[in-house]
Protein backbone atom coordinates (compact mmCIF):
# COMPACT_ATOMS: atom_id res chain seq x y z
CA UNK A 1 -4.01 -12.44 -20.95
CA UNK A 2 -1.06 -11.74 -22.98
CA UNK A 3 2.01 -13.90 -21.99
CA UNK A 4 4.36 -10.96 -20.38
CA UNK A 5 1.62 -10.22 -18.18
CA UNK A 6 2.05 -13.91 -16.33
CA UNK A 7 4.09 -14.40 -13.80
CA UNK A 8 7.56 -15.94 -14.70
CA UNK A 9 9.12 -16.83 -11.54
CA UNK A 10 8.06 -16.44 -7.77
CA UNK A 11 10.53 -14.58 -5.85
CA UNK A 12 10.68 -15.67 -1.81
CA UNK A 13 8.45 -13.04 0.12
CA UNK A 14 11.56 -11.93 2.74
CA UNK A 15 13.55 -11.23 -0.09
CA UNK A 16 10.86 -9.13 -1.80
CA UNK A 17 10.48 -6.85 1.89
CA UNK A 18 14.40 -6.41 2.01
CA UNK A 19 14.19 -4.94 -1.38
CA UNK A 20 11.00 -2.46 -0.94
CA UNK A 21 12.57 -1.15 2.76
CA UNK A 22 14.05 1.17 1.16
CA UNK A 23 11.36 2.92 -0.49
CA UNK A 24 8.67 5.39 1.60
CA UNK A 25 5.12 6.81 0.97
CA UNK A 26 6.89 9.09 -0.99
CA UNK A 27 8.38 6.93 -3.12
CA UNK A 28 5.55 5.26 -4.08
CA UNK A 29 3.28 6.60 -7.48
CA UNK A 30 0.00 5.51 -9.06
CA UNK A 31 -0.16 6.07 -12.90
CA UNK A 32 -2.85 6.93 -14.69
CA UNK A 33 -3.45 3.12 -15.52
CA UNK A 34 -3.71 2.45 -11.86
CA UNK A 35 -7.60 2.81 -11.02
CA UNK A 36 -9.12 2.90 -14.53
CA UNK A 37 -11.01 -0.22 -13.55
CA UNK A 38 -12.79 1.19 -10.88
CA UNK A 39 -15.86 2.99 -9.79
CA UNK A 40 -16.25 6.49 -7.93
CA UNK A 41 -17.35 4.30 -4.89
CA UNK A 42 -14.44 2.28 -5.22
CA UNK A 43 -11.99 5.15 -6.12
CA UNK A 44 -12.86 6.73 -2.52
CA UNK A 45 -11.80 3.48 -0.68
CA UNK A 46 -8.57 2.59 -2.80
CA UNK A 47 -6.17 5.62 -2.82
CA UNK A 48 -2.71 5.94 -3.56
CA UNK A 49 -1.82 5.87 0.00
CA UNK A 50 -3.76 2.84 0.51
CA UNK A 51 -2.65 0.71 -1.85
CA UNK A 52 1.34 2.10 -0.85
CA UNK A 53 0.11 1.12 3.26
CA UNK A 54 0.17 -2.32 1.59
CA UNK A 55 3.44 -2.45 -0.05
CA UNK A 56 5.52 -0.96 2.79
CA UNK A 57 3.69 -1.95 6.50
CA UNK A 58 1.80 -5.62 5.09
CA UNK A 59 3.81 -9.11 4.45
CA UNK A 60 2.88 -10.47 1.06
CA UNK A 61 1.00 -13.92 0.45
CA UNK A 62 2.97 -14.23 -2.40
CA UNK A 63 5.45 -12.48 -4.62
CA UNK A 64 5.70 -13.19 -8.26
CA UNK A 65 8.18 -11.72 -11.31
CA UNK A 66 6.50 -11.46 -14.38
CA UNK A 67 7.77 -11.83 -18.08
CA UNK A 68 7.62 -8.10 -18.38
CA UNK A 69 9.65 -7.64 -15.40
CA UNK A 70 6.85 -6.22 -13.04
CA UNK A 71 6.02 -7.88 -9.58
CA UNK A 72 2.62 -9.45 -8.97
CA UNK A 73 2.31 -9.00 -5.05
CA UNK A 74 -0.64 -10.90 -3.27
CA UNK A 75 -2.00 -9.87 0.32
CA UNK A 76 -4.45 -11.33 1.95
CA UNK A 77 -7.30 -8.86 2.06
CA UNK A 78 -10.58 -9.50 3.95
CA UNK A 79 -13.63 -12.22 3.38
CA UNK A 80 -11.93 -14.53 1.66
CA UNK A 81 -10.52 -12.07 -0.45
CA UNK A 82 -6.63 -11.18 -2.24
CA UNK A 83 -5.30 -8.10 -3.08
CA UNK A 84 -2.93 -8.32 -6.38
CA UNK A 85 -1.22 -5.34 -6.59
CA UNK A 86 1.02 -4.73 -9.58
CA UNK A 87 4.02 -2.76 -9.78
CA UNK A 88 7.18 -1.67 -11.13
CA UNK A 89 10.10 -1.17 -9.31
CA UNK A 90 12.58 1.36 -10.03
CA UNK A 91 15.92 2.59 -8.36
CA UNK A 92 13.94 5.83 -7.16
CA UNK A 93 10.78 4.70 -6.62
CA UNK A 94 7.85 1.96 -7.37
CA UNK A 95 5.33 2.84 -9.74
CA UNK A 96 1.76 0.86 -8.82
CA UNK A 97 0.28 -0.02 -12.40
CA UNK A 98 -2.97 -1.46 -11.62
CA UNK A 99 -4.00 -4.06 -8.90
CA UNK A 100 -7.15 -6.51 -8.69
CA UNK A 101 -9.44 -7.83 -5.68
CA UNK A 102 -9.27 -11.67 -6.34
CA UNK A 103 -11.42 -14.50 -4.86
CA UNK A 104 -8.77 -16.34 -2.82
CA UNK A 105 -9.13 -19.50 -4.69
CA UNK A 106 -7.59 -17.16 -7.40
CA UNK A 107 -4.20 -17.22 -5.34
CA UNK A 108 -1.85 -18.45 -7.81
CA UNK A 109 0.36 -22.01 -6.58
């Protein structure tokens, strides 16, 4: 993994909530980078509008900044599993660039 892709800095999870309040659904797009990784099965589970559920209505395990400025955001998902979704926020809106279901032994410390 190329360095600006690691996280730089963990950011404290209230003060990551304050800052995405202000955003809605609306606000919130998936690129075209967002589900590449994933199968047709998969793709019908993970929208959009699921992923977005999990930015605005669910608290965070973890937040982390990374070296290229996007936010690494951790929820607990189910089984013993994480969520890592990746994003970019914006004054206008938050872009979600890809995110990852983790073992959650792979929660970073």
């Amino acid at each position: 993994m190329e360095r600006r892709h690691r996280i730089e800095k963990f950011e404290d999870v209230a003060s990551f909530k304050e800052r995405v309040k202000y955003y809605n659904e609306t606000d919130i797009e998936c690129t075209s980078h967002t589900f590449f990784r994933l199968s047709e099965k998969q793709r019908k589970i993970f929208t959009c509008y699921k992923i977005a559920e999990f930015l605005l209505y669910k608290t965070p395990a973890k937040v982390g900044v990374q070296y290229n400025q996007n936010y690494a955001v951790f929820y607990d998902y189910k089984e013993r599993r994480i969520l890592k979704v990746v994003i970019r926020l914006m004054p206008n809106k938050i872009n979600i660039v890809t995110f990852y279901i983790l073992d959650s032994r792979q929660l970073p410390r």
